[in-house]
N, C-alpha and C. Protein backbone atom coordinates (compact mmCIF):
# COMPACT_ATOMS: atom_id res chain seq x y z
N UNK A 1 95.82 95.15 103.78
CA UNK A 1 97.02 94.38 104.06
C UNK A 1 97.64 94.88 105.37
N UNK A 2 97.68 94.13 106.32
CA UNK A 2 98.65 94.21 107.62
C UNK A 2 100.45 93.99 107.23
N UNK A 3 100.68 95.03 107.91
CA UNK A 3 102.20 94.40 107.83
C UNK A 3 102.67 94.65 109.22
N UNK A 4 103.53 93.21 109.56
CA UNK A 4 103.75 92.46 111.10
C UNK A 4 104.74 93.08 111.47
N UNK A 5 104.85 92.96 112.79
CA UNK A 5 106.33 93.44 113.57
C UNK A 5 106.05 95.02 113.83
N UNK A 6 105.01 95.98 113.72
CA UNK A 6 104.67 97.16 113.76
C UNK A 6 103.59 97.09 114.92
N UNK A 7 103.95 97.89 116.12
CA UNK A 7 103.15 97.95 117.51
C UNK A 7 101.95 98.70 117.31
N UNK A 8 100.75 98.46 116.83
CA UNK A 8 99.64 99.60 116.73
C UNK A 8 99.30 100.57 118.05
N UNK A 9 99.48 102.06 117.83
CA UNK A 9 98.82 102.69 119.04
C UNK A 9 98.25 104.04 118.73
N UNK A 10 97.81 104.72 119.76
CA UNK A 10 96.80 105.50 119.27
C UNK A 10 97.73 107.24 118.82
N UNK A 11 97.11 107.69 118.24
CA UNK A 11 97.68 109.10 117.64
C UNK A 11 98.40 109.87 118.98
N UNK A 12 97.44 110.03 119.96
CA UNK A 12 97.52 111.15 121.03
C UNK A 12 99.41 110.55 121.98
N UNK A 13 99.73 109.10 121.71
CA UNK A 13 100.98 108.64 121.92
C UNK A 13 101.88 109.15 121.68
N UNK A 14 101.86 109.91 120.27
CA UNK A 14 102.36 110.49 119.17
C UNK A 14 103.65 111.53 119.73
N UNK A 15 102.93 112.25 120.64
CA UNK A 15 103.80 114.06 120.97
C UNK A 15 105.28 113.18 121.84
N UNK A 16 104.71 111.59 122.50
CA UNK A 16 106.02 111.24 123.67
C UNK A 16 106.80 110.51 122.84
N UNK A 17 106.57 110.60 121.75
CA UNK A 17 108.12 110.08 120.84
C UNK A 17 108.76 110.54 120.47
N UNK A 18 109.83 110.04 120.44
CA UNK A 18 111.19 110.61 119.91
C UNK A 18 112.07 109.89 118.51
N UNK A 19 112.19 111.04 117.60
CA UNK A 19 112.46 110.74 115.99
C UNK A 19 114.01 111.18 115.89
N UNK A 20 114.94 110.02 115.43
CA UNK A 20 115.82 110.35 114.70
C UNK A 20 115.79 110.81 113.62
N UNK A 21 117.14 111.42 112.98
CA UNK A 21 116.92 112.42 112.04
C UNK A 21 116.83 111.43 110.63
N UNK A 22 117.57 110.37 110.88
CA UNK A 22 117.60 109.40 109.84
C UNK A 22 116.69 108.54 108.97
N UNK A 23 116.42 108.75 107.56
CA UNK A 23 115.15 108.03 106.53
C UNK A 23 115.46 106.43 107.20
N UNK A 24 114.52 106.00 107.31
CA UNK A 24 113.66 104.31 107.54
C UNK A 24 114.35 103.86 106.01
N UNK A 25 113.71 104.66 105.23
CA UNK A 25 114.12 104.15 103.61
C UNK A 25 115.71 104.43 103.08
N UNK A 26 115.76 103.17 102.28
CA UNK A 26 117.25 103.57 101.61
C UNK A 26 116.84 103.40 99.99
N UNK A 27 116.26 103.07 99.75
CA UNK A 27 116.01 102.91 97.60
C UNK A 27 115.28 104.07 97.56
N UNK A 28 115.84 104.46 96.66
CA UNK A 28 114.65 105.72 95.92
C UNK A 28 113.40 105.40 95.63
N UNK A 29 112.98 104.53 95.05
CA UNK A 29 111.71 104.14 94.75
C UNK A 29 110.56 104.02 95.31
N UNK A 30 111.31 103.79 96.54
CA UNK A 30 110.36 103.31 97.88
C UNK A 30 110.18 104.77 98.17
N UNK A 31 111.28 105.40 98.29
CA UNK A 31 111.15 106.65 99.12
C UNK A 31 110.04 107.84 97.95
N UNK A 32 110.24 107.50 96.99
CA UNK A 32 109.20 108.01 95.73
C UNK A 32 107.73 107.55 96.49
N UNK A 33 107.84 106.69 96.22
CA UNK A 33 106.42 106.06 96.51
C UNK A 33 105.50 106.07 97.87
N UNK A 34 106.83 106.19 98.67
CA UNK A 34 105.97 107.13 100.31
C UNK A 34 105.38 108.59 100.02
N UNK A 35 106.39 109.34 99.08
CA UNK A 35 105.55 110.42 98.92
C UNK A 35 104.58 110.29 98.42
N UNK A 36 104.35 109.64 97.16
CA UNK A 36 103.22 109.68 96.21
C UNK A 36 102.03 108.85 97.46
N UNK A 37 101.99 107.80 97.96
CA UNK A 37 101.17 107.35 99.20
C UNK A 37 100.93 108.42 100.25
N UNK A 38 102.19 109.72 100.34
CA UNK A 38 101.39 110.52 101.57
C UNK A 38 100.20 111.71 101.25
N UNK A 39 100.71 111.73 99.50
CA UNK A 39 99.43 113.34 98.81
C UNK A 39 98.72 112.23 98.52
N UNK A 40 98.19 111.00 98.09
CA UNK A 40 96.91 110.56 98.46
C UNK A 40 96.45 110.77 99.35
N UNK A 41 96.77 110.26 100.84
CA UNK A 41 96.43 110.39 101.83
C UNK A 41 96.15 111.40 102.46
N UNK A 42 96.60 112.59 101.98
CA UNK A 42 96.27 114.00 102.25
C UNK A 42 95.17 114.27 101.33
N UNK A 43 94.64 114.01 100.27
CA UNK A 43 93.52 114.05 99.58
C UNK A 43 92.49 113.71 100.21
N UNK A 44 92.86 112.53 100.62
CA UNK A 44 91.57 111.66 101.02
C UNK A 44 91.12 112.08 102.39
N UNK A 45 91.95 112.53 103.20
CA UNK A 45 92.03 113.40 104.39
C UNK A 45 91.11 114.35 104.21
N UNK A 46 91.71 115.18 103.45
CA UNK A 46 90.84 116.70 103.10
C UNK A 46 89.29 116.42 102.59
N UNK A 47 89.01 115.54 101.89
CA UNK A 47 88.22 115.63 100.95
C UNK A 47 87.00 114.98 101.78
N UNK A 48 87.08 113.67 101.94
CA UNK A 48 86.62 112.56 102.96
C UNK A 48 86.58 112.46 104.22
N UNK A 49 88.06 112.67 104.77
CA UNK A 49 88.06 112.35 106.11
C UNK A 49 88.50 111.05 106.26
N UNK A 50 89.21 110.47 105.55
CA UNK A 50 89.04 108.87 105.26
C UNK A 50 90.72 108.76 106.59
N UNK A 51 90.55 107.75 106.72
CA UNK A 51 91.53 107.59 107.76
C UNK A 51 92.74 106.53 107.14
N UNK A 52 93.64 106.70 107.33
CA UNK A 52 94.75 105.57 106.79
C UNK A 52 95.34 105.02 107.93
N UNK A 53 96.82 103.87 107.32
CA UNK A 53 97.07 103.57 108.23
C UNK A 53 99.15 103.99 107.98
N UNK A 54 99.69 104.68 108.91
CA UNK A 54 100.67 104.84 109.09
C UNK A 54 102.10 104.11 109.75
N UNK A 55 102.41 103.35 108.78
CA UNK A 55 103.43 102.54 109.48
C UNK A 55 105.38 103.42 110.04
N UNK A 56 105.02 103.15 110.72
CA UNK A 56 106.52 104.14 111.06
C UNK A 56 107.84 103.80 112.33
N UNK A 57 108.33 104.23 112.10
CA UNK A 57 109.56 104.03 113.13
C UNK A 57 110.16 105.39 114.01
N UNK A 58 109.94 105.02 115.76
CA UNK A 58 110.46 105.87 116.04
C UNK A 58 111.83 105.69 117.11
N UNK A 59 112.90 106.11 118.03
CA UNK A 59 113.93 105.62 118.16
C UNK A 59 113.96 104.00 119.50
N UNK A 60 112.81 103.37 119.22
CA UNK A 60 113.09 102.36 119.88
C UNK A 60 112.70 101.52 119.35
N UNK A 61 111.34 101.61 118.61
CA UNK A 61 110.47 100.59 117.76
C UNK A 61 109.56 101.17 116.34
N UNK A 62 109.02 99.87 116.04
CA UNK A 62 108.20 100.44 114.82
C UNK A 62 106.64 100.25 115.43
N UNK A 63 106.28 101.51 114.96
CA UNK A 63 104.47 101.35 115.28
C UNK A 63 104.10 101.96 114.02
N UNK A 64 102.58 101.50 114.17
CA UNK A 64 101.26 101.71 113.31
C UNK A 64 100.44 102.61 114.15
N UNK A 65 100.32 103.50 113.16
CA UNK A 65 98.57 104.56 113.82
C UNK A 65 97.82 105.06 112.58
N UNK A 66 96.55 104.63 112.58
CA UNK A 66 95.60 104.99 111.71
C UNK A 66 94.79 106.29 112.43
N UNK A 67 94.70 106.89 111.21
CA UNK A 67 94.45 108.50 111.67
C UNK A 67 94.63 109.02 109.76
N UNK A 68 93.83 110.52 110.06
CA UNK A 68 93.76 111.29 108.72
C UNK A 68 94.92 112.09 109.00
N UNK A 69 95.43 112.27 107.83
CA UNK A 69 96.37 113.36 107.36
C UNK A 69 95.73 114.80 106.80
N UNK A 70 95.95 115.40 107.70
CA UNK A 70 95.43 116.96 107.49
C UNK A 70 96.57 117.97 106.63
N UNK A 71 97.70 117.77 106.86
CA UNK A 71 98.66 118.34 105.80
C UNK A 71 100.13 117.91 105.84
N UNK A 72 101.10 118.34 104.66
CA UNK A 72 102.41 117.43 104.38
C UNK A 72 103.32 119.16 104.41
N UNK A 73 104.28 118.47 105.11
CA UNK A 73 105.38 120.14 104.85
C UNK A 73 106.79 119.01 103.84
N UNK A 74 107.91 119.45 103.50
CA UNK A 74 108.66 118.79 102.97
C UNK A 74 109.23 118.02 104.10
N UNK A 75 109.02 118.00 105.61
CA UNK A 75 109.78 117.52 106.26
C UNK A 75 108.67 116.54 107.28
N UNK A 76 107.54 116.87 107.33
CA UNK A 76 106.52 116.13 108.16
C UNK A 76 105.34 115.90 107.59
N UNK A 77 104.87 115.06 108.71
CA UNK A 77 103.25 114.94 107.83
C UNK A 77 102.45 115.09 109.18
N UNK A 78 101.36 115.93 108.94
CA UNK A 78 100.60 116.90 109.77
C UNK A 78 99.18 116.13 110.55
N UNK A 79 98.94 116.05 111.72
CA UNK A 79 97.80 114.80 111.80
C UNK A 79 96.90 115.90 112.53
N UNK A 80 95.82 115.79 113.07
CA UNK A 80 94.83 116.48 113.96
C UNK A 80 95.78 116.70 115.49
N UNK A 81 95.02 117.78 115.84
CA UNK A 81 95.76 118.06 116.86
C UNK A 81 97.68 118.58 117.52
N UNK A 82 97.44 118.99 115.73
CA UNK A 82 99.05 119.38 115.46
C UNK A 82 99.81 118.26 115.28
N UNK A 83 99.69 117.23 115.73
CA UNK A 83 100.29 116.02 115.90
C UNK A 83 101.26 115.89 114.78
N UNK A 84 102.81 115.41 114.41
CA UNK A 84 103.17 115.15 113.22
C UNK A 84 104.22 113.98 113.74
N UNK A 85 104.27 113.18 112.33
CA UNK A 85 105.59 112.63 112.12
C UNK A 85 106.41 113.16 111.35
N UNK A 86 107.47 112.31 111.47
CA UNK A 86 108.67 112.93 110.28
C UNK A 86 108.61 111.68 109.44
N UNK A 87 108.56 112.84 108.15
CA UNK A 87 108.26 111.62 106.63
C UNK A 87 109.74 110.64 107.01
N UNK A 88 110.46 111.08 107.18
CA UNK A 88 112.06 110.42 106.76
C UNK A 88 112.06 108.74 108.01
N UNK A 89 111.15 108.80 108.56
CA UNK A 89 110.78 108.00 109.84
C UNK A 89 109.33 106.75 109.25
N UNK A 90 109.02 106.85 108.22
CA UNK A 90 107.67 106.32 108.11
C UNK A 90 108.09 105.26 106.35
N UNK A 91 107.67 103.85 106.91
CA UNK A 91 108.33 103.05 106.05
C UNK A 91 107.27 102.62 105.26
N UNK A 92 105.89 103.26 105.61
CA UNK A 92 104.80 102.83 104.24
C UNK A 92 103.62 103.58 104.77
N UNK A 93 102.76 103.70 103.93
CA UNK A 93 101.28 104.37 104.00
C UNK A 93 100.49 103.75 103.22
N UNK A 94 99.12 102.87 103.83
CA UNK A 94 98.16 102.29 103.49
C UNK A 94 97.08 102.87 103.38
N UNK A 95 96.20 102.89 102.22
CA UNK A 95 95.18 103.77 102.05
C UNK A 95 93.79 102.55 102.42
């Protein structure tokens, strides 16, 4: 499933953005369910190598980058090359 209005670009883009401190999400449920979507994705990372796709927001627009998740801290999620977002910034995860 695609979801529209999200600019796809590549990981290495990643380090020249800039993240407000503020969650994308406001319902709990949702915000439940990003976590539970990001330790899949860290499974499947570790295990496979399998690549997902990361929908997120950073302070000008929303983009997409597909890439593996190598590890989750309570505050980011960890990509190759050190690379991270901030969970509180990322409005879904597609496996």
């Amino acid at each position: 499933m695609v979801i529209t209005g999200f600019e796809k670009i590549e990981k290495e883009k990643l380090e020249d953005l800039k993240f407000p401190e503020t969650d994308v999400l406001i319902n709990p449920e949702h915000i439940k369910q990003r976590q539970t979507d990001l330790e899949k994705a860290l499974a499947l990372g570790n295990l496979e190598h399998t690549k997902i796709k990361i929908y997120f927001e950073d302070d000008i627009s929303c983009k997409c980058v597909e890439t593996t998740v190598w590890g989750i801290t309570d505050k980011r999620v960890i990509l190759k090359q050190g690379l991270v977002i901030p969970i509180a910034r990322i409005h879904s995860v597609r496996l």
